[in-house]
N, C-alpha and C. Protein backbone atom coordinates (compact mmCIF):
# COMPACT_ATOMS: atom_id res chain seq x y z
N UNK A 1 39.46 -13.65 38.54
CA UNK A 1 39.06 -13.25 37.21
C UNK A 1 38.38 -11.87 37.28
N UNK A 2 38.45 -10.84 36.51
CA UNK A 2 38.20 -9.62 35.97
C UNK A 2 37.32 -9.31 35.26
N UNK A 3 36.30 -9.08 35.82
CA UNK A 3 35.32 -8.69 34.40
C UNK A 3 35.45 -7.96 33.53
N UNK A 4 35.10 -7.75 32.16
CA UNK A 4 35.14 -6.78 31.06
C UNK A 4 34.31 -5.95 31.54
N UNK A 5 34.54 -4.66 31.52
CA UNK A 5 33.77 -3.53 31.80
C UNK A 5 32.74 -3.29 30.74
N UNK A 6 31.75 -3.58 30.49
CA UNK A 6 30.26 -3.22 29.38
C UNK A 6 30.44 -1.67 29.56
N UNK A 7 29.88 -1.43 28.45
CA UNK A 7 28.49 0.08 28.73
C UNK A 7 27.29 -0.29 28.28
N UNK A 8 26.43 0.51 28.67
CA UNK A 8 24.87 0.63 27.84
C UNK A 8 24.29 2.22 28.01
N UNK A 9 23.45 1.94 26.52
CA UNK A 9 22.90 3.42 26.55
C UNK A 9 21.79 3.02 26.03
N UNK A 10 21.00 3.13 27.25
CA UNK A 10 19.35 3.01 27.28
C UNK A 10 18.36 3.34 27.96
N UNK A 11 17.28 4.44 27.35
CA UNK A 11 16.90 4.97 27.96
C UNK A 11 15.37 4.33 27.97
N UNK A 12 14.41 4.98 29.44
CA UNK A 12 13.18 4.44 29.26
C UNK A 12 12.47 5.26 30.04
N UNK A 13 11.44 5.50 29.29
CA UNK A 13 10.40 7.07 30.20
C UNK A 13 9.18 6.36 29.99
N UNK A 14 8.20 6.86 31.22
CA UNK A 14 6.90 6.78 30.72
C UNK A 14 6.05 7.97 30.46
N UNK A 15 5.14 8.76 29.88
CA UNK A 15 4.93 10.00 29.83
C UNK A 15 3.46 10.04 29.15
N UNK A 16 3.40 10.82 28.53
CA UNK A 16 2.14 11.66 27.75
C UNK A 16 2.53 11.80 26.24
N UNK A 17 2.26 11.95 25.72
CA UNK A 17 2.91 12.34 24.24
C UNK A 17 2.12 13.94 24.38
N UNK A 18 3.31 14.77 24.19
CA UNK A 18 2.99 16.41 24.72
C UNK A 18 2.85 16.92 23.09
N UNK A 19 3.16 16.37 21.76
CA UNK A 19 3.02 17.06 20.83
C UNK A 19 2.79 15.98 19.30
N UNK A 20 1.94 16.76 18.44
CA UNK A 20 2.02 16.17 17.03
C UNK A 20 2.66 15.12 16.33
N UNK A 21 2.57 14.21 16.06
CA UNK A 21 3.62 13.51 15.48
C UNK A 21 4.12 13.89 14.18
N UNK A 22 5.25 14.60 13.76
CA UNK A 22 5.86 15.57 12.56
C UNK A 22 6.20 14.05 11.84
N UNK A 23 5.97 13.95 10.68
CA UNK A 23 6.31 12.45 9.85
C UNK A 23 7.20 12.83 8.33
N UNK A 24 8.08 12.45 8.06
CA UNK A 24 8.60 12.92 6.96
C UNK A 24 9.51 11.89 5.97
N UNK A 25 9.04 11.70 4.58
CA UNK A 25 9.48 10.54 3.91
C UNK A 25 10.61 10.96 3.23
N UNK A 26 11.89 10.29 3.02
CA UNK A 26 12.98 11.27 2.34
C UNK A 26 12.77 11.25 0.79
N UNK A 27 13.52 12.14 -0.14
CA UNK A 27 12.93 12.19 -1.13
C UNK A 27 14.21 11.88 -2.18
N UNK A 28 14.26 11.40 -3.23
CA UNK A 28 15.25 10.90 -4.75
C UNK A 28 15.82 9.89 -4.11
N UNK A 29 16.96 9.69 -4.08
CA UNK A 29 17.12 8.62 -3.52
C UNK A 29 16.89 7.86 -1.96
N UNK A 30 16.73 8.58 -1.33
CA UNK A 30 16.39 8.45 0.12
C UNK A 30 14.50 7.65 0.17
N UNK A 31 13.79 8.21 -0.81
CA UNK A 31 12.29 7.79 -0.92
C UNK A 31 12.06 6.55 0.06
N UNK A 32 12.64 5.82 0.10
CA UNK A 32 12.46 4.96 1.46
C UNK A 32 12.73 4.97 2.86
N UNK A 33 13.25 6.07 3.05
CA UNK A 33 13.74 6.51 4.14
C UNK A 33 12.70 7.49 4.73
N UNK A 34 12.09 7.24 5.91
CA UNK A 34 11.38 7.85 6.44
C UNK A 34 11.73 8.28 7.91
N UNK A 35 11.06 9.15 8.72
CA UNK A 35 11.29 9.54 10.45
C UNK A 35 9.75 9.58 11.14
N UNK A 36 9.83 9.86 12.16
CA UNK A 36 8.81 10.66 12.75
C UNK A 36 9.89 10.87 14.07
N UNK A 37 9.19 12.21 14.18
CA UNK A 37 9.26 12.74 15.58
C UNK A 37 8.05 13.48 16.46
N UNK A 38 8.18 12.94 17.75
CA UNK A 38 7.21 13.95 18.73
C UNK A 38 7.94 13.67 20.11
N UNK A 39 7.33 14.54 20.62
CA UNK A 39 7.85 14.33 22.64
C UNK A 39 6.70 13.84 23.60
N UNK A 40 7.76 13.44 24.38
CA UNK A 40 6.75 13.01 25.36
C UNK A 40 7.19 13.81 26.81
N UNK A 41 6.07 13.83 27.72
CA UNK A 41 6.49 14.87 28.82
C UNK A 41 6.23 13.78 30.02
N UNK A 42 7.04 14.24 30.70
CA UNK A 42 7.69 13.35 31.73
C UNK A 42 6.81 14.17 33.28
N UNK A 43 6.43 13.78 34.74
CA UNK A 43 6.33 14.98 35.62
C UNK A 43 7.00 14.24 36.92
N UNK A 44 7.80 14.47 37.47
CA UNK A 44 8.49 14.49 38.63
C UNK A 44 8.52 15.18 39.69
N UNK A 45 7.56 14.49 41.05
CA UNK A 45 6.83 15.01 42.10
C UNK A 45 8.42 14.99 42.79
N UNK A 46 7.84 16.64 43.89
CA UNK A 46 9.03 16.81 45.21
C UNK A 46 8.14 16.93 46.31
N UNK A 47 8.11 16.18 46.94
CA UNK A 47 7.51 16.80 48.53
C UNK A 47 6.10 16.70 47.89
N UNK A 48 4.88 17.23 48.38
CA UNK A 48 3.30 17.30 48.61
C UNK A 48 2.84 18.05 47.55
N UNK A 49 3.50 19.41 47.28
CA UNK A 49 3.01 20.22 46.22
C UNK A 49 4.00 20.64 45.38
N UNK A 50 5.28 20.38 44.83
CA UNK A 50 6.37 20.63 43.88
C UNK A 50 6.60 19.71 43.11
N UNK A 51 6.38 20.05 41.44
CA UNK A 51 6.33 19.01 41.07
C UNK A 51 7.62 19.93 39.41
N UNK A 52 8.21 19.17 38.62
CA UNK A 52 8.57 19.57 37.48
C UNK A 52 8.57 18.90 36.08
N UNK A 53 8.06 19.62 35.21
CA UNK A 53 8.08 19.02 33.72
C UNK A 53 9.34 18.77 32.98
N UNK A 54 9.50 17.59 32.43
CA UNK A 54 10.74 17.74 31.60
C UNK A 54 9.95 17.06 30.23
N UNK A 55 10.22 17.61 29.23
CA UNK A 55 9.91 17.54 27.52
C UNK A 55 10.89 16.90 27.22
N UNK A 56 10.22 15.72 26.43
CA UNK A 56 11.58 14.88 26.08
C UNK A 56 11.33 14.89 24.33
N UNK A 57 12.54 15.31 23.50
CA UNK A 57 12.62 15.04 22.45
C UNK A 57 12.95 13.17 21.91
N UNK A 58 11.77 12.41 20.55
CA UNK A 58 11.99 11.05 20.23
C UNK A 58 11.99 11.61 18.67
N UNK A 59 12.64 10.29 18.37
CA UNK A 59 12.80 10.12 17.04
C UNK A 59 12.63 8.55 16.66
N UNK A 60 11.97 8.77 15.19
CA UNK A 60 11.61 6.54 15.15
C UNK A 60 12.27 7.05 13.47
N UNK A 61 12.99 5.38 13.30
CA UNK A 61 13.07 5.46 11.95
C UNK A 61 12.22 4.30 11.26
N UNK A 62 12.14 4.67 9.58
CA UNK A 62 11.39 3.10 8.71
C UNK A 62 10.32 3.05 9.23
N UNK A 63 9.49 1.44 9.90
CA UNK A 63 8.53 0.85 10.04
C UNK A 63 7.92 1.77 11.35
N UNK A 64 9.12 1.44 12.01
CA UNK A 64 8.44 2.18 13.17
C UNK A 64 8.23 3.86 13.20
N UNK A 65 8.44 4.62 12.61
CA UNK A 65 8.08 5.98 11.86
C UNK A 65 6.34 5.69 11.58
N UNK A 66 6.09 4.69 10.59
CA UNK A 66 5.17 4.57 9.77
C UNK A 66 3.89 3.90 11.15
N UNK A 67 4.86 3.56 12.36
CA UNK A 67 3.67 3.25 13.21
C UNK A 67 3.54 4.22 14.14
N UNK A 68 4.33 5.03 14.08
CA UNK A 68 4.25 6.36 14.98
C UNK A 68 2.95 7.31 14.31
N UNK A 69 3.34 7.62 12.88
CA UNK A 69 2.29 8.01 12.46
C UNK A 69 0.78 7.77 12.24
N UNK A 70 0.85 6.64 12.06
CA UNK A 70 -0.79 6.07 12.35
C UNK A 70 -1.18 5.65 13.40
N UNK A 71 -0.36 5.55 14.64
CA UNK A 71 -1.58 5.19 15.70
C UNK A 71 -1.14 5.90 17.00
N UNK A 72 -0.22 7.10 16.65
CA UNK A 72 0.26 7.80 18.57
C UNK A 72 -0.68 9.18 18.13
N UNK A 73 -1.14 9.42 19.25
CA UNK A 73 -1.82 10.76 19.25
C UNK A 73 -1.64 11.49 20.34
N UNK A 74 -1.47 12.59 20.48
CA UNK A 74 -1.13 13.77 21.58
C UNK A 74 -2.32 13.59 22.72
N UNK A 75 -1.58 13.13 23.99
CA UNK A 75 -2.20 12.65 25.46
C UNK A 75 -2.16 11.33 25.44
N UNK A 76 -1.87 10.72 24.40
CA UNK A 76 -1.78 9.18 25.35
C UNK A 76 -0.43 8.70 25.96
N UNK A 77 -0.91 7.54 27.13
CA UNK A 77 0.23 7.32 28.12
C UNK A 77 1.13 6.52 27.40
N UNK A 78 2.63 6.56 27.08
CA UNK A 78 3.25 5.47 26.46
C UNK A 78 4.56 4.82 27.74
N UNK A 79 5.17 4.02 26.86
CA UNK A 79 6.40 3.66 27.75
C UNK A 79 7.07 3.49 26.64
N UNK A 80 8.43 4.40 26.27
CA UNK A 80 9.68 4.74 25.84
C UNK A 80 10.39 3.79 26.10
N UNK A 81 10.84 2.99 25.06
CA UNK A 81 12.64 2.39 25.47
C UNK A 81 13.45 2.35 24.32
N UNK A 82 14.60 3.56 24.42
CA UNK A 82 15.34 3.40 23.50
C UNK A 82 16.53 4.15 23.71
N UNK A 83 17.76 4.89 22.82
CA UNK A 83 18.89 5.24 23.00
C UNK A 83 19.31 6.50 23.09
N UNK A 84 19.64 7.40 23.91
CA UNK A 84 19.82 8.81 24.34
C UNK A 84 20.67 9.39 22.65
N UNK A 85 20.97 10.08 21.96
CA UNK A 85 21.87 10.52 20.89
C UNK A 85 21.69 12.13 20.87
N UNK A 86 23.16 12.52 20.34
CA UNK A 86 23.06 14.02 20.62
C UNK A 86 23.65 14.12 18.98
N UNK A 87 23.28 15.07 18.83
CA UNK A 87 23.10 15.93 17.32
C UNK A 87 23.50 17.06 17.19
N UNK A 88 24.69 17.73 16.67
CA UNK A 88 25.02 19.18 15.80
C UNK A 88 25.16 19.56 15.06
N UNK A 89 25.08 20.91 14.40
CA UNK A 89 24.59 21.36 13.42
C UNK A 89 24.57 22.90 13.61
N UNK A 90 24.84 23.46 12.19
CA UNK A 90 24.81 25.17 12.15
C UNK A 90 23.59 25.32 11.37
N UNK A 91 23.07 26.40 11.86
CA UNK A 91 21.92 27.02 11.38
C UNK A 91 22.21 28.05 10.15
N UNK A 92 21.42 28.55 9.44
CA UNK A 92 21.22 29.09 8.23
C UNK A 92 22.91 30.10 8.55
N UNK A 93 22.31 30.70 9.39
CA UNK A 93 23.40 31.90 10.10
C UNK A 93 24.93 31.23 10.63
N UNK A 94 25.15 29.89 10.23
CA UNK A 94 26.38 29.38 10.94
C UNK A 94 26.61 28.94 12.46
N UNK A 95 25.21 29.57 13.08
CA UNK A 95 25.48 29.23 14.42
C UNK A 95 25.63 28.10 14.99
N UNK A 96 26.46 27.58 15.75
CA UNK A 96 26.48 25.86 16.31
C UNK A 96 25.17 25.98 17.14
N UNK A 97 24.39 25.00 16.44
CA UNK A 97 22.92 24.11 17.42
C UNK A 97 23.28 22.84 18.17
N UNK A 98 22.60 22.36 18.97
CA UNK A 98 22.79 21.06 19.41
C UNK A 98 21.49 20.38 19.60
N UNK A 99 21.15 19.21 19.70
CA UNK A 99 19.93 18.40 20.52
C UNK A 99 20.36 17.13 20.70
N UNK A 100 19.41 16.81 21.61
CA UNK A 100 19.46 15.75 22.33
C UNK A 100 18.03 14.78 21.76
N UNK A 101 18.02 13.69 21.64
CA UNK A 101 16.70 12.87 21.27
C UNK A 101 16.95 11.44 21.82
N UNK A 102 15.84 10.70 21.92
CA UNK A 102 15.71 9.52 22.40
C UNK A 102 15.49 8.72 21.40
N UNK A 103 16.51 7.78 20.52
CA UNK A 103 16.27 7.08 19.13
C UNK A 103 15.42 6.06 19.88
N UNK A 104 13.82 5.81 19.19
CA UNK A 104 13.05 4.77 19.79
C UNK A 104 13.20 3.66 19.48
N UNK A 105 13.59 2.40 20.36
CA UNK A 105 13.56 0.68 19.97
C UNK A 105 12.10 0.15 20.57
N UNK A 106 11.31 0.60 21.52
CA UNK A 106 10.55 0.07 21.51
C UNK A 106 9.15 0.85 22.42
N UNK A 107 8.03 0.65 21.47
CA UNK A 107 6.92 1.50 22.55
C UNK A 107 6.05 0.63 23.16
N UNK A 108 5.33 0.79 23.90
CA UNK A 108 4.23 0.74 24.98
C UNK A 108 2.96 1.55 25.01
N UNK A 109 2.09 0.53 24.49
CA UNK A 109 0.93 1.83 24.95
C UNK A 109 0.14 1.23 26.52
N UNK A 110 0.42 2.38 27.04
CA UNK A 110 -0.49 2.12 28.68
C UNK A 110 -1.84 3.00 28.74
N UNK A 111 -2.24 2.80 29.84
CA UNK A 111 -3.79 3.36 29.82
C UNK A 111 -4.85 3.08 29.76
N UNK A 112 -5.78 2.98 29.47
CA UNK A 112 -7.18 2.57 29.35
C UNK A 112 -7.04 1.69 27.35
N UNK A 113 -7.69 0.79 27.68
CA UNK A 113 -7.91 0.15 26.07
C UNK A 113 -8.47 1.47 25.10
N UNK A 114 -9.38 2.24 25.50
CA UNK A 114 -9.95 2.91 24.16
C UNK A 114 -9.11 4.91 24.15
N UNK A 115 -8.27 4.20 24.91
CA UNK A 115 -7.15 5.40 24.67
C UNK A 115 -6.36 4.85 23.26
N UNK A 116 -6.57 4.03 22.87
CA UNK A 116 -4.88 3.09 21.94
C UNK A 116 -5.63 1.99 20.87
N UNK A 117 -7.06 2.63 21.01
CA UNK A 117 -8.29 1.91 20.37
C UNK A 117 -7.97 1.36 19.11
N UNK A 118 -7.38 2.23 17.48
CA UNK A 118 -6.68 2.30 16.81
C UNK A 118 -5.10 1.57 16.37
N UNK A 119 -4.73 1.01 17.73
CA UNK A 119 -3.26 0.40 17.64
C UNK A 119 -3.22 -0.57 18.48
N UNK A 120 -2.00 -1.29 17.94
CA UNK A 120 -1.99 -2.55 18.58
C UNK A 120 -1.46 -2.07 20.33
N UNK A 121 -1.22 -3.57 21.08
CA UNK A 121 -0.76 -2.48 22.49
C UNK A 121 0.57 -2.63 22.61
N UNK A 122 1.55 -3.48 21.70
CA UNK A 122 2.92 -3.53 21.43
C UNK A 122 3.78 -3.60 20.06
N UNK A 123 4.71 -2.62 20.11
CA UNK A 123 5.26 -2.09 18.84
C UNK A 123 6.23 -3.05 18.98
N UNK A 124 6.78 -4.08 17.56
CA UNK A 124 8.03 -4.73 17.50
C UNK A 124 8.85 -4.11 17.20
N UNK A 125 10.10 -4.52 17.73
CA UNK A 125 11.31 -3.70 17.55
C UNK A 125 11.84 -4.04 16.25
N UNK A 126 12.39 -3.13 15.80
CA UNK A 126 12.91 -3.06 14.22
C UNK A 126 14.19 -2.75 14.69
N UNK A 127 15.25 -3.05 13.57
CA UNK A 127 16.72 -2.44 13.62
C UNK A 127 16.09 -1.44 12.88
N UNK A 128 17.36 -0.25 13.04
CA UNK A 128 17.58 1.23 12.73
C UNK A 128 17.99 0.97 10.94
N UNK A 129 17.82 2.29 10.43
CA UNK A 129 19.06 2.22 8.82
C UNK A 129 20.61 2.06 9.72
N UNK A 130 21.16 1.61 8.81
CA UNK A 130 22.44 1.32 9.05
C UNK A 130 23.32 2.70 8.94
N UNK A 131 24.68 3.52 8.88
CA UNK A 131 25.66 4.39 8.41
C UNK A 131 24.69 5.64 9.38
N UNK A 132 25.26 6.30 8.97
CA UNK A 132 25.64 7.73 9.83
C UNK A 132 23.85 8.02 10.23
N UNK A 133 23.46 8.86 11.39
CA UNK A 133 22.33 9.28 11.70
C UNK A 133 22.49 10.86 11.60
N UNK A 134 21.66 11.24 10.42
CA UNK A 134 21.92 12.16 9.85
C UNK A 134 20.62 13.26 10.88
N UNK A 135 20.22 12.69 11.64
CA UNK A 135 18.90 13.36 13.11
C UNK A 135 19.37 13.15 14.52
């Protein structure tokens, strides 16, 4: 017997949260539709003294948006688990853009208790909006 070949696309970092959480509610018909985005920075030791940063772009939709915004703050330790997605797009000027983001299913807060004082220490996973990901 042969197995069916799966895929999966899932990603999981642990890091810092390196920036602001940007929060944005959509507006006329969308009004329920909300995001947040911020990054988290990753550091990956070589040898004794080489070490490198990688900045990771996230994105949360709905509930979990609305918990990004009230309780993540820039320096605390989290743990990331969710789905790699790439994004294009022309700029004002027509130019082709691209990005890369980590759609979030589920966070972690690690660290000391009065780092995360404000929030619970586990986010439930929500399904996404349904149809096209317009981020």
């Amino acid at each position: 017997m042969i197995a069916e070949v799966q895929s999966l696309n899932l990603v999981v970092l642990i890091g810092h949260v390196a920036s602001e959480v940007q929060f944005d509610q959509g507006k006329g018909k969308d009004k329920n539709f909300s995001f947040a985005k911020f990054s988290i920075a990753t550091n990956e030791k070589f040898g004794d003294s080489k070490s490198s940063v990688q900045y990771h772009n996230l994105i949360a939709f709905g509930k979990r948006a609305e918990f990004c915004k009230n309780h993540i703050k820039k320096g605390q330790l989290l743990n990331i688990t969710g789905k790699l997605k790439y994004r294009g797009w022309k700029d004002k000027e027509g130019n082709p853009r691209k990005t890369t983001q980590v759609h979030i299913d589920m966070i972690t807060f690690l660290g000391k208790k009065e780092d995360f004082a404000d929030g619970p220490k586990e986010e439930e996973p929500e399904d996404k909006p349904k149809g096209s990901d317009p981020f």
